[in-house]
Protein backbone atom coordinates (compact mmCIF):
# COMPACT_ATOMS: atom_id res chain seq x y z
CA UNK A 1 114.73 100.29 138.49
CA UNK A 2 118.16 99.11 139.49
CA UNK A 3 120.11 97.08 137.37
CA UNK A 4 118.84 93.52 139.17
CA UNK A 5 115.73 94.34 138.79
CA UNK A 6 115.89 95.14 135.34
CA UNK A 7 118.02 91.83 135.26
CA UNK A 8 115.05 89.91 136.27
CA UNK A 9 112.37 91.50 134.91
CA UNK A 10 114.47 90.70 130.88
CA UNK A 11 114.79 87.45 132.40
CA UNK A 12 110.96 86.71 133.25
CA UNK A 13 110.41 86.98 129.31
CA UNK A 14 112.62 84.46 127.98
CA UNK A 15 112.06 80.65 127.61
CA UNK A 16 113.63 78.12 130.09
CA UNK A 17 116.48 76.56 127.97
CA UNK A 18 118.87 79.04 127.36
CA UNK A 19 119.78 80.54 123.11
CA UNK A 20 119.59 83.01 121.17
CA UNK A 21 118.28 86.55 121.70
CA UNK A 22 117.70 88.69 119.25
CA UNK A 23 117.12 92.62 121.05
CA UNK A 24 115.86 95.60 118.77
CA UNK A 25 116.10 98.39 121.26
CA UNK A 26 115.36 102.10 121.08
CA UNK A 27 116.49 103.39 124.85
CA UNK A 28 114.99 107.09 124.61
CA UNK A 29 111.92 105.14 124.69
CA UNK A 30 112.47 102.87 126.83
CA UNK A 31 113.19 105.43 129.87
CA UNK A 32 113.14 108.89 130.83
CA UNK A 33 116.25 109.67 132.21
CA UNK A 34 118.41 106.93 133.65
CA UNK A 35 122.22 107.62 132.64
CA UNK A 36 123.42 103.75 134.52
CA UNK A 37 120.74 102.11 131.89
CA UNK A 38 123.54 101.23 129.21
CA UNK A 39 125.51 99.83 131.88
CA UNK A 40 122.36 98.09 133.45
CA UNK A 41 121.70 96.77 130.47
CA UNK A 42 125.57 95.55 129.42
CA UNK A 43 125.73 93.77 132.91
CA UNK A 44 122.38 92.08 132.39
CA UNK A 45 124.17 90.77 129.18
CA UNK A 46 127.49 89.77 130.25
CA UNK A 47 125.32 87.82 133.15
CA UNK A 48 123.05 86.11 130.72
CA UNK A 49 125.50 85.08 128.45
CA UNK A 50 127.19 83.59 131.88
CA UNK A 51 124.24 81.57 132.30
CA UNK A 52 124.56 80.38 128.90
CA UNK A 53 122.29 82.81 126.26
CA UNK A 54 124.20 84.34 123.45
CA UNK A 55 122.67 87.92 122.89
CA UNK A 56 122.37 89.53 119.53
CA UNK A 57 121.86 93.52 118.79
CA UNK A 58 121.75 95.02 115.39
CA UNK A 59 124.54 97.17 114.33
CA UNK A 60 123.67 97.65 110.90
CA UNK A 61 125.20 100.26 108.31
CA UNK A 62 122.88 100.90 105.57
CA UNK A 63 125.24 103.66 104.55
CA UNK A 64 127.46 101.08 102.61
CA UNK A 65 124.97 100.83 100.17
CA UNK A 66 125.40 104.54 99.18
CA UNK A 67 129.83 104.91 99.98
CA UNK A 68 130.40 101.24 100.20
CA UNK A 69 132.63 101.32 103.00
CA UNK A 70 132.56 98.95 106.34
CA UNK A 71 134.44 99.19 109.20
CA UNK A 72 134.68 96.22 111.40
CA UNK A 73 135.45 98.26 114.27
CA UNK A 74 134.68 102.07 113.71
CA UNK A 75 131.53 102.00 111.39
CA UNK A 76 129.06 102.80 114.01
CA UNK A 77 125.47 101.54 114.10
CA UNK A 78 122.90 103.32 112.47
CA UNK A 79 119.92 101.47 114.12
CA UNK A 80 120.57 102.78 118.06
CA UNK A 81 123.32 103.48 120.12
CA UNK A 82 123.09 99.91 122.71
CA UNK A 83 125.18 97.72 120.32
CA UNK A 84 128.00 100.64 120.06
CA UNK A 85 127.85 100.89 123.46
CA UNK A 86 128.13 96.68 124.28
CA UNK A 87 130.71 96.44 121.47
CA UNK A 88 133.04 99.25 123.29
CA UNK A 89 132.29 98.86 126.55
CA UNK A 90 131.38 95.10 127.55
CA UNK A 91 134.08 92.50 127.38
CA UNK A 92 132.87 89.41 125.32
CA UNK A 93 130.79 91.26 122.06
CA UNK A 94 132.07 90.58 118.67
CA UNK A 95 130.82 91.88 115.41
CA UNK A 96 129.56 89.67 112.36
CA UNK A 97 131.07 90.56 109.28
CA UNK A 98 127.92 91.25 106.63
CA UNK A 99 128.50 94.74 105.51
CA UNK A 100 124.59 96.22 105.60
CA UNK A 101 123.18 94.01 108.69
CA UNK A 102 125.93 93.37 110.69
CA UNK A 103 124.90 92.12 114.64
CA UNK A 104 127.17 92.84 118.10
CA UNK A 105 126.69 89.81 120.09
CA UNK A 106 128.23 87.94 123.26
CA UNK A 107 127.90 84.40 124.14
CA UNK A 108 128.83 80.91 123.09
CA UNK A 109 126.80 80.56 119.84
CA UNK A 110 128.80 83.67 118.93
CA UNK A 111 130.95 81.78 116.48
CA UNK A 112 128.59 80.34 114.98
CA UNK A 113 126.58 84.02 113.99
CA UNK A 114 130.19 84.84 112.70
CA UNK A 115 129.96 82.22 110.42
CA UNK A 116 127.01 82.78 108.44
CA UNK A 117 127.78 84.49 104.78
CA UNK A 118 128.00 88.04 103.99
CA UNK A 119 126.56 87.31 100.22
CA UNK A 120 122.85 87.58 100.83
CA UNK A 121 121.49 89.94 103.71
CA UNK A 122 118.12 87.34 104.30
CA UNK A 123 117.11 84.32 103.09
CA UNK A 124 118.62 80.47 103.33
CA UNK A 125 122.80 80.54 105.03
CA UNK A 126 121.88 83.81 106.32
CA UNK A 127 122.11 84.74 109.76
CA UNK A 128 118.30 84.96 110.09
CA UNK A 129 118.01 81.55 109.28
CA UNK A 130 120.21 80.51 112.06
CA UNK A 131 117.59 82.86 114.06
CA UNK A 132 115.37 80.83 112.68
CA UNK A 133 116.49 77.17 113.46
CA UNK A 134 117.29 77.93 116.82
CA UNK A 135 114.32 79.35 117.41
CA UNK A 136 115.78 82.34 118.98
CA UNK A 137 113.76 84.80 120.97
CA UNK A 138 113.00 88.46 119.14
CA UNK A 139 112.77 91.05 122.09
CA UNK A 140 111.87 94.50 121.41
CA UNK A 141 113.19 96.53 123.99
CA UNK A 142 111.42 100.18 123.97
CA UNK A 143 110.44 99.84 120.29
CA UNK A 144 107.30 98.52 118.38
CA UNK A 145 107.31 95.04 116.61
CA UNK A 146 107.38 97.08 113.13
CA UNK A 147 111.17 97.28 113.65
CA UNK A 148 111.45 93.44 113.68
CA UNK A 149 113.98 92.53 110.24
CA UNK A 150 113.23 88.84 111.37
CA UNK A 151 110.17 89.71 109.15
CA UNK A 152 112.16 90.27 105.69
CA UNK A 153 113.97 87.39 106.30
CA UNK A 154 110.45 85.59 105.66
CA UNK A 155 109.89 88.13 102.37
CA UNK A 156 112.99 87.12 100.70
CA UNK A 157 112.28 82.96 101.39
CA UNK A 158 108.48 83.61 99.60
CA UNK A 159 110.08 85.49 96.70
CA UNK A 160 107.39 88.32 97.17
CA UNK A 161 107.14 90.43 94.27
CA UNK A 162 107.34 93.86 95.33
CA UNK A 163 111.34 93.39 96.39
CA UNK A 164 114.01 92.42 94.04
CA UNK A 165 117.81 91.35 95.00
CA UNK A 166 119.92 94.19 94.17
CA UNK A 167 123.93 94.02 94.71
CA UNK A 168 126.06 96.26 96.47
CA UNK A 169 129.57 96.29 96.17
CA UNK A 170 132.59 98.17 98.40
CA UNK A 171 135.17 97.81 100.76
CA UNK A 172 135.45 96.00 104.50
CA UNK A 173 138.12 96.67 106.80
CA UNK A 174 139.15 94.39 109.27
CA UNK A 175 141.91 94.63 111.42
CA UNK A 176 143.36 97.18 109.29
CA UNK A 177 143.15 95.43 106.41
CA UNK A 178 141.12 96.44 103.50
CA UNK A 179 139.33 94.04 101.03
CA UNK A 180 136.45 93.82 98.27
CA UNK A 181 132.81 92.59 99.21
CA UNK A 182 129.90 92.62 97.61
CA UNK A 183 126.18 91.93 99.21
CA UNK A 184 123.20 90.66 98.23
CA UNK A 185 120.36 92.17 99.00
CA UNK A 186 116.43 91.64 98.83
CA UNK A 187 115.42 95.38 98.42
CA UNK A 188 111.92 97.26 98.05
CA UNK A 189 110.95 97.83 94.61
CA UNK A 190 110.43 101.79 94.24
CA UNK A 191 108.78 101.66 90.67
CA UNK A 192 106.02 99.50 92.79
CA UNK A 193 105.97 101.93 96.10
CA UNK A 194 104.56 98.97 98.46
CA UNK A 195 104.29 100.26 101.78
CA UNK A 196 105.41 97.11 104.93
CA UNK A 197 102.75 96.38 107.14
CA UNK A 198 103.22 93.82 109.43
CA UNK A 199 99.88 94.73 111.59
CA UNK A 200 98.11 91.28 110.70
CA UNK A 201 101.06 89.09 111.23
CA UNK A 202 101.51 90.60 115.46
CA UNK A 203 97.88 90.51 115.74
CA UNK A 204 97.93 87.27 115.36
CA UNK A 205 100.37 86.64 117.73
CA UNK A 206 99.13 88.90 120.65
CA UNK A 207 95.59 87.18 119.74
CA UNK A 208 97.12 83.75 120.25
CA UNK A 209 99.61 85.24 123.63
CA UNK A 210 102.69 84.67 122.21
CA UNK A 211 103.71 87.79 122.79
CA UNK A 212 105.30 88.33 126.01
CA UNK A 213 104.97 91.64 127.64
CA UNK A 214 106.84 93.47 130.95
CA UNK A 215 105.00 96.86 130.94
CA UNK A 216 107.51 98.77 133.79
CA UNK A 217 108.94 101.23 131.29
CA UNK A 218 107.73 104.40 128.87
CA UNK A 219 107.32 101.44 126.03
CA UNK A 220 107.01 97.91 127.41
CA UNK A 221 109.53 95.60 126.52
CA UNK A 222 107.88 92.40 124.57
CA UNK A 223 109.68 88.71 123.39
CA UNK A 224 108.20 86.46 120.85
CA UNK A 225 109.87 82.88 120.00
CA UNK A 226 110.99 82.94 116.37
CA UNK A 227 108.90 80.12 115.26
CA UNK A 228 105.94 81.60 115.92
CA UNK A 229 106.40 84.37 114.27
CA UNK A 230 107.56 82.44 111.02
CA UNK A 231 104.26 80.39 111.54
CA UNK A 232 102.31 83.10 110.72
CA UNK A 233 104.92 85.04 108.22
CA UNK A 234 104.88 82.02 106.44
CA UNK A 235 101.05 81.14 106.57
CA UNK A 236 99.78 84.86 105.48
CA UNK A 237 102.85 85.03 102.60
CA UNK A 238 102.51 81.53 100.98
């Protein structure tokens, strides 16, 4: 699959108006061996966000909750190599500033992802809930829909009771300069040992076809429009 094709096949699962896209990718999965599919993939960004889309990877350190440190620039992702790869390589992607969930993305609602606060990790002012209002699209790009974080932001609104907010505290350096942060965060409760499943919630939304699905690829890639998904988040938590 060349890289227009690829271009147009990302394209056939998103809505009509242009937004927000939210990717969660794993690439091993998503192909065998294709050594052009970062840069397929970075073009078919910089050409959506041309077109008007602003696209959003995950770049997130969970690592700063055990050393505390966060690099703007050099901390790389822990969650996939595809938002390293945009940040370095494709002009345009900027980094949001929360030290645990930070995003890569490119595109004009970029400044306004780099604006949401780095004191909570979920819940109301968060970046999710700008996800959220602007009912972005969640793709998942060679990975399964248990890898969706959209669905904690939904945990932390309904209070559940087997997470608890937990602060982290340590340092963030941007453009070499170094400062204090501390994060909020809506973690599991280990004394209580619950186990995520999500399984009801995405059948649900494959039984109603909101799922979108483009099967060319090892894993198929799949988009679902964020308010349905907090439909049912919100339905099966309250």
């Amino acid at each position: 699959m060349n890289r227009k094709q690829l271009y147009k096949c990302i394209k056939s699962l998103l809505p009509k108006k242009s937004g927000i896209i939210v990717i969660h990718s794993s690439i091993p999965h998503l192909v065998s061996s294709n050594e052009n599919i970062l840069w397929d993939l970075g073009y078919t960004f910089k050409l959506l966000s041309e077109e008007g889309w602003t696209i959003v990877l995950p770049s997130f350190t969970f690592s700063f909750c055990k050393e505390g440190n966060f690099d703007l620039v050099n901390s790389a992702s822990e969650v996939g190599i595809l938002s390293d790869f945009c940040f370095k390589n494709v002009d345009g992607f900027v980094r949001t500033k929360h030290p645990i969930y930070s995003f890569v993305s490119i595109g004009k609602l970029s400044n306004k992802l780099n604006s949401a606060n780095t004191i909570k990790a979920f819940g109301k002012n968060t970046i999710f809930e700008i996800f959220e209002k602007n009912n972005a699209t969640i793709m998942m790009l060679g990975c399964g829909w248990e890898y969706n974080t959209f669905f904690h932001h939904f945990e932390e609104i309904h209070k559940v009771p087997y997470r608890y907010n937990k602060v982290f505290s340590g340092r963030i350096i941007e453009n070499k300069k170094v400062k204090n942060i501390k994060s909020t965060m809506f973690v599991r409760d280990s004394n209580i040992n619950a186990i995520n499943d999500f399984s009801e919630v995405i059948l649900k939304l494959k039984k109603n076809r909101l799922i979108q699905t483009q099967s060319d690829f090892k894993l198929p890639i799949e988009s679902c429009q964020a308010k349905d998904i907090a439909y049912f988040c919100n339905n099966n938590l309250k």
